[in-house]
C-alpha atoms as a PDB file:
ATOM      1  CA  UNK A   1     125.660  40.588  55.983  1.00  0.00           C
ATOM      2  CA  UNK A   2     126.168  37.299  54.357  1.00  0.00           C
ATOM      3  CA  UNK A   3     126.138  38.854  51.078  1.00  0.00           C
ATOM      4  CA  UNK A   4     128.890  41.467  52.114  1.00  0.00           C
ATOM      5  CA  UNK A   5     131.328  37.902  53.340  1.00  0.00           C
ATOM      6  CA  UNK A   6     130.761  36.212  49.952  1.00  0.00           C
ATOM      7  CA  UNK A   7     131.535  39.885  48.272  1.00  0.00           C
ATOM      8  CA  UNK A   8     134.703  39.748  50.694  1.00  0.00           C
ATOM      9  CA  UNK A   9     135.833  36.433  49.454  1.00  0.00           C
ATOM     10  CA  UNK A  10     135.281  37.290  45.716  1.00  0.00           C
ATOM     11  CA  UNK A  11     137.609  40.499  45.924  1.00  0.00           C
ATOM     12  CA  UNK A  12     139.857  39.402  48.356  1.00  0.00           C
ATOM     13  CA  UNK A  13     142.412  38.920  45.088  1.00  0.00           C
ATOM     14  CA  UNK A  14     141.063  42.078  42.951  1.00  0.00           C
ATOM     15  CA  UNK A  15     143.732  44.549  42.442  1.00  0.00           C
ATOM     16  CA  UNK A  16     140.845  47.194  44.066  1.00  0.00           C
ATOM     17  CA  UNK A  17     140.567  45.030  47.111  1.00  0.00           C
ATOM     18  CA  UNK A  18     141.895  47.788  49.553  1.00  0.00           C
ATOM     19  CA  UNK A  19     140.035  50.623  48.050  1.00  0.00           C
ATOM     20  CA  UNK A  20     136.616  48.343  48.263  1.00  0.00           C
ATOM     21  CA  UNK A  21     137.434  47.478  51.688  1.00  0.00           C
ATOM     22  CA  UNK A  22     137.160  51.561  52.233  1.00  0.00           C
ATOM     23  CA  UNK A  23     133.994  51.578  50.577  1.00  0.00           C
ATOM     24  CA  UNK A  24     132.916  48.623  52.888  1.00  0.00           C
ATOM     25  CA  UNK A  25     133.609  50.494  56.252  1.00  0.00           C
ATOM     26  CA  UNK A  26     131.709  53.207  55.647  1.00  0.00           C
ATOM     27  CA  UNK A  27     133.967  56.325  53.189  1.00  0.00           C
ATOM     28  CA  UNK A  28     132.176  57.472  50.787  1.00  0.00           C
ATOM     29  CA  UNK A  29     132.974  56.739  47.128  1.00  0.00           C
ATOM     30  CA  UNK A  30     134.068  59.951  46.587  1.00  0.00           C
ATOM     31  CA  UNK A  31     136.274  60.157  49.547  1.00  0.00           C
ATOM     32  CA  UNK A  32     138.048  56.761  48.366  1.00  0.00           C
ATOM     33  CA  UNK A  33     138.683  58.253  44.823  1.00  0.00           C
ATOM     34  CA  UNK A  34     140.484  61.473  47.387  1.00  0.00           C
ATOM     35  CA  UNK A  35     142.490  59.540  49.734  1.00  0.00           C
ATOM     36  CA  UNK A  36     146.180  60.502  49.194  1.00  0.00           C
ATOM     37  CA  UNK A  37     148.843  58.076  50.782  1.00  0.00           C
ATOM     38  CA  UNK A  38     149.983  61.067  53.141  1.00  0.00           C
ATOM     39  CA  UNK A  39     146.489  60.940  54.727  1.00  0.00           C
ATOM     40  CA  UNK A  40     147.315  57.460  55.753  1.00  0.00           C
ATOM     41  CA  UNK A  41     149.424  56.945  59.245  1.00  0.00           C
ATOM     42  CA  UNK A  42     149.936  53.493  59.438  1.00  0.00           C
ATOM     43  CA  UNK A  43     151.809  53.891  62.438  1.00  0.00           C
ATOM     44  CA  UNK A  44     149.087  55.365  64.522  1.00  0.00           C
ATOM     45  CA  UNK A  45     146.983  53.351  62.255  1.00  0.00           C
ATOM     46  CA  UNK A  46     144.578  55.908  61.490  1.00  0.00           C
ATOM     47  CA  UNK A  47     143.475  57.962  58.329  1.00  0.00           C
ATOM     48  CA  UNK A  48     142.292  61.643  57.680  1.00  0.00           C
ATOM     49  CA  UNK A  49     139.410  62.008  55.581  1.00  0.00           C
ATOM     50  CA  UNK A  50     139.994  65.759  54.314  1.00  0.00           C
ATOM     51  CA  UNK A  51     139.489  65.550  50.330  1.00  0.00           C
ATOM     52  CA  UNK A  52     137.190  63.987  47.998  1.00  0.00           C
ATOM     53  CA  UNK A  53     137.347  63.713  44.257  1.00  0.00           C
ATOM     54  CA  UNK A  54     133.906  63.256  42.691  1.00  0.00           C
ATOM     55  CA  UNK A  55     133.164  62.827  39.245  1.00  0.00           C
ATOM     56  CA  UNK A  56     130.927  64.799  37.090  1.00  0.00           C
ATOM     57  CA  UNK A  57     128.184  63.642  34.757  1.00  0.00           C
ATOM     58  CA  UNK A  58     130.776  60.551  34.352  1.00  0.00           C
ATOM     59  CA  UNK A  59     133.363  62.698  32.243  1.00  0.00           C
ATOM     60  CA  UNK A  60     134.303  65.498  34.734  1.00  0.00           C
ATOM     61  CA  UNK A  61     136.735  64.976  37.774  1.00  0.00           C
ATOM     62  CA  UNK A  62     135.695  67.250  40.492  1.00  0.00           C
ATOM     63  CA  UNK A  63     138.630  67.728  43.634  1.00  0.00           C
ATOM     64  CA  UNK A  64     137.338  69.212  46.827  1.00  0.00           C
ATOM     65  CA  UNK A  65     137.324  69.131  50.371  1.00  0.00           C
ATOM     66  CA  UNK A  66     134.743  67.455  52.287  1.00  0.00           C
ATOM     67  CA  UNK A  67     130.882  68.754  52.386  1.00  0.00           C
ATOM     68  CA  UNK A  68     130.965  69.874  56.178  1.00  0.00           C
ATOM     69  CA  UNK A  69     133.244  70.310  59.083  1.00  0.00           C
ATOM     70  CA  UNK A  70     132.335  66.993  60.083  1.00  0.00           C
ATOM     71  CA  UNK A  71     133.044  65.194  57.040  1.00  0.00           C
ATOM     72  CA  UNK A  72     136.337  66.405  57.868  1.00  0.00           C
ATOM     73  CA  UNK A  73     137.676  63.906  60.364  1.00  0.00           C
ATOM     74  CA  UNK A  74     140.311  61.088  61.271  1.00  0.00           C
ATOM     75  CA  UNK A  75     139.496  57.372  61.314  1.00  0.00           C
ATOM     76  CA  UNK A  76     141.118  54.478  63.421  1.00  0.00           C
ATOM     77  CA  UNK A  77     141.861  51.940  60.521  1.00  0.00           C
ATOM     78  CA  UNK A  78     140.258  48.244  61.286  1.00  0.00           C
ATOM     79  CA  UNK A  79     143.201  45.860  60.847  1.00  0.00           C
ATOM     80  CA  UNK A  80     142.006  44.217  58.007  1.00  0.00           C
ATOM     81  CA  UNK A  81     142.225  46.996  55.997  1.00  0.00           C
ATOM     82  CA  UNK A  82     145.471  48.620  57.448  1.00  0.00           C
ATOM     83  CA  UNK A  83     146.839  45.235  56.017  1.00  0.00           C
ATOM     84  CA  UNK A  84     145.100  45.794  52.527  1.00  0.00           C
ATOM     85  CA  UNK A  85     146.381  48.870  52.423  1.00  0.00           C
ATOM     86  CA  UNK A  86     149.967  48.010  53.204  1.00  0.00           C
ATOM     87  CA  UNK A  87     149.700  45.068  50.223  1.00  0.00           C
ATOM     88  CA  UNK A  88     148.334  47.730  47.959  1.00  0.00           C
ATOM     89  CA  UNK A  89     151.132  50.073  48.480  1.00  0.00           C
ATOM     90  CA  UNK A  90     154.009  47.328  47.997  1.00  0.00           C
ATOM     91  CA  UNK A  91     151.819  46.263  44.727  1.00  0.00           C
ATOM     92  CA  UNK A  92     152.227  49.805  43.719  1.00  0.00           C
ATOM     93  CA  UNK A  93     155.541  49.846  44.033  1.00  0.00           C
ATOM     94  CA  UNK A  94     156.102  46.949  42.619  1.00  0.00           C
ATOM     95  CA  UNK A  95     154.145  48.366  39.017  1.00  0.00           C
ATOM     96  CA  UNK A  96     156.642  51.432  39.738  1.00  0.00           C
ATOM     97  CA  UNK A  97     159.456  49.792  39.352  1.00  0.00           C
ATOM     98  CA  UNK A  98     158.180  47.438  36.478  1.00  0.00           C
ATOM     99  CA  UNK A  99     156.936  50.939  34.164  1.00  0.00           C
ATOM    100  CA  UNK A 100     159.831  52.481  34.721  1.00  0.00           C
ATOM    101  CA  UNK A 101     159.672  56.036  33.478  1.00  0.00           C
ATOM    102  CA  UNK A 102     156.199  55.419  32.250  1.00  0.00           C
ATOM    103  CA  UNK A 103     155.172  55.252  36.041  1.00  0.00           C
ATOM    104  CA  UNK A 104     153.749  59.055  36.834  1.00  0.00           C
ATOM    105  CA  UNK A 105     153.245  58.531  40.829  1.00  0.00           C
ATOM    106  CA  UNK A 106     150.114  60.922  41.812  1.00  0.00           C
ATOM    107  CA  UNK A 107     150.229  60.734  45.512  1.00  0.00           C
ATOM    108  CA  UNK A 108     146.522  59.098  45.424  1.00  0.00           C
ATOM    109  CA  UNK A 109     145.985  56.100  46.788  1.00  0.00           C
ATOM    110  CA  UNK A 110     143.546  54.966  44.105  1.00  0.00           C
ATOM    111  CA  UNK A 111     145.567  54.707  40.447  1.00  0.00           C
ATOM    112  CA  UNK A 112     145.767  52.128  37.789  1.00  0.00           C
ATOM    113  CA  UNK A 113     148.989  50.824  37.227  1.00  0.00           C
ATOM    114  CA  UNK A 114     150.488  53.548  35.718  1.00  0.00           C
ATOM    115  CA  UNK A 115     150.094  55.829  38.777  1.00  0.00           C
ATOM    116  CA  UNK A 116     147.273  57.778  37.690  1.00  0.00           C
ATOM    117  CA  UNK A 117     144.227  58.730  39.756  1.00  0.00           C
ATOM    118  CA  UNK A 118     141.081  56.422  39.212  1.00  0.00           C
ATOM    119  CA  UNK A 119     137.668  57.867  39.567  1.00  0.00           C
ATOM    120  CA  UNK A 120     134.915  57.036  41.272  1.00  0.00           C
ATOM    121  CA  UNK A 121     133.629  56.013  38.065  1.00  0.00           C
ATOM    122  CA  UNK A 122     136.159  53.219  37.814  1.00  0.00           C
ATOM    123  CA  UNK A 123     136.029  52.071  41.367  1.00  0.00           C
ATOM    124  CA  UNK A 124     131.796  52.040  40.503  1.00  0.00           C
ATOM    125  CA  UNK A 125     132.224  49.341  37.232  1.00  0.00           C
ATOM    126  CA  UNK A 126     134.874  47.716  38.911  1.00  0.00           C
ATOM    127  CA  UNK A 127     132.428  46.507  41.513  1.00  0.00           C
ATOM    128  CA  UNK A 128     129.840  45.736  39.643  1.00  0.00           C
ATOM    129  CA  UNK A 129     132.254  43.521  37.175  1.00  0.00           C
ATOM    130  CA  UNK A 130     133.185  41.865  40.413  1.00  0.00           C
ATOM    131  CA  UNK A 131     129.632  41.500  41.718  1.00  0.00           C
ATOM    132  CA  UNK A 132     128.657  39.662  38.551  1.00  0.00           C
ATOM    133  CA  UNK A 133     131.687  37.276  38.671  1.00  0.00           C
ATOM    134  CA  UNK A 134     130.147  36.039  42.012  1.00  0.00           C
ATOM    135  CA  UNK A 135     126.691  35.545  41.011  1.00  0.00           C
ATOM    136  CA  UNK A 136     125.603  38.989  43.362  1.00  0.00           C
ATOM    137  CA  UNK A 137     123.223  41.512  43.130  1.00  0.00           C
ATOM    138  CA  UNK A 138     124.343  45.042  41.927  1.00  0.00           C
ATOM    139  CA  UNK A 139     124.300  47.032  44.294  1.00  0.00           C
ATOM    140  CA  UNK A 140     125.442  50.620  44.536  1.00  0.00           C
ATOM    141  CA  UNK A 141     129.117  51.693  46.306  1.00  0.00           C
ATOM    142  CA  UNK A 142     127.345  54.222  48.723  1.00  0.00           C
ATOM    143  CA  UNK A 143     124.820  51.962  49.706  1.00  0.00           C
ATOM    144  CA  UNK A 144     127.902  49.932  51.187  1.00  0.00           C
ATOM    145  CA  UNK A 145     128.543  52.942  53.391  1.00  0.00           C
ATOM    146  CA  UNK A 146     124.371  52.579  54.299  1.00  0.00           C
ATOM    147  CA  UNK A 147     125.071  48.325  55.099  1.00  0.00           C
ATOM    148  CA  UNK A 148     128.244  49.496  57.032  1.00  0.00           C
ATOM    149  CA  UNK A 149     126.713  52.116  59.743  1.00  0.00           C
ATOM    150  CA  UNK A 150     123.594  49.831  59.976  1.00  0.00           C
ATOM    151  CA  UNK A 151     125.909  46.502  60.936  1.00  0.00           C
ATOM    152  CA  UNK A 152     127.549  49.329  63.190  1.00  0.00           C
ATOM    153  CA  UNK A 153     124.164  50.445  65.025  1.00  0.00           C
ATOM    154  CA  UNK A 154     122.704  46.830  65.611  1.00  0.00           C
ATOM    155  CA  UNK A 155     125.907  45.855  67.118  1.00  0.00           C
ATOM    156  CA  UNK A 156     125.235  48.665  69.886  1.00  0.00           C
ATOM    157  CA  UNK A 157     127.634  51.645  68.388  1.00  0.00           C
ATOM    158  CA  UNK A 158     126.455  54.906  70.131  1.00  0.00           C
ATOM    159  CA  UNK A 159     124.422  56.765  67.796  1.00  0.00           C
ATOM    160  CA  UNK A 160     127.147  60.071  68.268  1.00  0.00           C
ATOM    161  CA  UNK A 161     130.296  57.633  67.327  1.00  0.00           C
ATOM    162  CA  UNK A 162     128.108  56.344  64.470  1.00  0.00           C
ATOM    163  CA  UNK A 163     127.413  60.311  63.238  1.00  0.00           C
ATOM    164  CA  UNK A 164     131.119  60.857  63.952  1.00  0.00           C
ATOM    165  CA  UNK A 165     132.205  57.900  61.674  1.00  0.00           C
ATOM    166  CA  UNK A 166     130.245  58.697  58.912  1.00  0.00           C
ATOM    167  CA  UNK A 167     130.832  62.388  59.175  1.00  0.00           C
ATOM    168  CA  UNK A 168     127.119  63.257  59.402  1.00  0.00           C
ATOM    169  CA  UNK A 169     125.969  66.911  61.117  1.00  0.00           C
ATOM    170  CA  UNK A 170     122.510  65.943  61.584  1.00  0.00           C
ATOM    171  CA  UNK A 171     122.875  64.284  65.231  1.00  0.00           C
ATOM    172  CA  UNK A 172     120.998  66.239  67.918  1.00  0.00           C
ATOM    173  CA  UNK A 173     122.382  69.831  68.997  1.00  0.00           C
ATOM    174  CA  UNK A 174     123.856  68.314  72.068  1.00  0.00           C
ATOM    175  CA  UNK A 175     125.373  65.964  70.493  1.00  0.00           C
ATOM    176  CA  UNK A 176     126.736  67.493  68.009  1.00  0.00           C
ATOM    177  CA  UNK A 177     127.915  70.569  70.107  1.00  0.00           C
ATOM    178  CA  UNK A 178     128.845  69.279  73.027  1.00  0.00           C
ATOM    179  CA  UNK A 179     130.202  65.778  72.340  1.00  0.00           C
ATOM    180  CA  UNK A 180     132.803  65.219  70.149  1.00  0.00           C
ATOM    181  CA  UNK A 181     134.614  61.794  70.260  1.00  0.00           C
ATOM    182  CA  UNK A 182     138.040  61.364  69.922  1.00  0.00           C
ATOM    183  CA  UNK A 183     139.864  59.006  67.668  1.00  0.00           C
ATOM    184  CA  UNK A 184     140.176  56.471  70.500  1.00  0.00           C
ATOM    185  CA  UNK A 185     136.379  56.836  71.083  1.00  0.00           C
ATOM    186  CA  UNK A 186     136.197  56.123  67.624  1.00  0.00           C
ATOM    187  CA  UNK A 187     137.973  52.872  68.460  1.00  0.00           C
ATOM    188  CA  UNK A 188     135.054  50.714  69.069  1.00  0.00           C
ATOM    189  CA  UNK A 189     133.965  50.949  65.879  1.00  0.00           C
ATOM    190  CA  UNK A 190     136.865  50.041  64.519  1.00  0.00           C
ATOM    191  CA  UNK A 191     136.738  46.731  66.370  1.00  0.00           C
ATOM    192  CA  UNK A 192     133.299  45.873  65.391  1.00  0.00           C
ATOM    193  CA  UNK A 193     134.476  46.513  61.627  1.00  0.00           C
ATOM    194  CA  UNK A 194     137.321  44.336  62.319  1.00  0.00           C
ATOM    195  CA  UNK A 195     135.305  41.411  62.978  1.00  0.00           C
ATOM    196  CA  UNK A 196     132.909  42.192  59.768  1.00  0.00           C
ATOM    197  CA  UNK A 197     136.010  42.578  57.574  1.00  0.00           C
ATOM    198  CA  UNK A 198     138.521  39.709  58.206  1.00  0.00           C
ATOM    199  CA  UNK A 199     138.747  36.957  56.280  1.00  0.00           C
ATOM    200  CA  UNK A 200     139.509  33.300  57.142  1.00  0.00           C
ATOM    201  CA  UNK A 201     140.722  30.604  54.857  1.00  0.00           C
ATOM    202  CA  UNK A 202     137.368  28.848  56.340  1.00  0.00           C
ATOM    203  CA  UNK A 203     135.366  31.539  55.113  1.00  0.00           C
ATOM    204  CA  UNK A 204     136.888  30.580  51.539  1.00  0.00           C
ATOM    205  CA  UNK A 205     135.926  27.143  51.632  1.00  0.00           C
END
């Protein structure tokens, strides 16, 4: 995981920090590219994972909802990235009210500064740009999600919360028929991702 803490220092300013941080705790890139605002509750702070935009042989955009019924589900939001989140909304607004009537608002949570949706394309080359600046490895956006539900399982996550948070159908039939965890159930893997994903001024030095 030490590689994950430098990444988080290195991006902690990026303009994609909140969107990375998605990647980081486990969504798929797809499923970052088709989070809309109105999937976020930061009240209940919590976020439905319902729609995915993917992107086709790098020039096509394809919108969808997710794979299976179980790709389909609702998140408890680690605080660290309910607070990126927040700052990435008031930086949106902020490029809103600087375009003007260039601004085009989408509704997605990923867009450039315009407003308009980014792709999982640009979320992709974004970081790898950032990867190089820090002297890391490339390493793919999904295998983020892989590094994620493994720092999940070795901290003692119950294999049918760890199924749940990634969305996966492939847990046992019991499991999968029988048990069904609740966003609060959910919960503990939120902590754990909490302590993975918050950064200290320390952990700059």
């Amino acid at each position: 995981m030490a590689e994950v803490r430098k990444f988080l220092v290195g991006i902690r300013d990026d303009r994609l920090f909140a969107p990375l941080l998605l990647g980081l705790m486990g969504l798929r890139p797809a499923e970052v590219a088709g989070l809309r605002w109105r999937d976020i509750d930061f009240e209940a702070g919590a976020l439905d994972i319902a729609n995915t935009r993917t992107m086709l042989g790098n020039r096509r955009t394809i919108e969808k909802d997710t794979k299976t019924e179980a790709g389909e589900r609702t998140l408890p939001l680690p605080e660290p990235v309910k607070r990126a989140l927040l700052a990435f909304q008031v930086t949106q607004e902020v490029e809103r009210m600087a375009m003007g009537d260039l601004y085009e608002p989408s509704g997605y949570m990923l867009v450039d500064h315009l407003g308009q949706p980014l792709t999982t394309r640009h979320l992709r080359e974004n970081s790898y740009s950032l990867m190089k600046k820090h002297g890391l490895r490339r390493v793919r956006l999904y295998d983020a999600r892989s590094s994620c539900l493994t720092f999940l399982a070795v901290a003692g996550v119950p294999d049918v919360v760890l199924a749940a948070w990634a969305g996966h159908t492939n847990a046992a039939f019991t499991k999968r028929v029988y048990v069904k965890p609740s966003t609060d159930d959910l919960r503990v893997a939120s902590d754990h991702l909490s302590g993975l994903l918050e950064f200290t001024e320390d952990q700059a030095a």
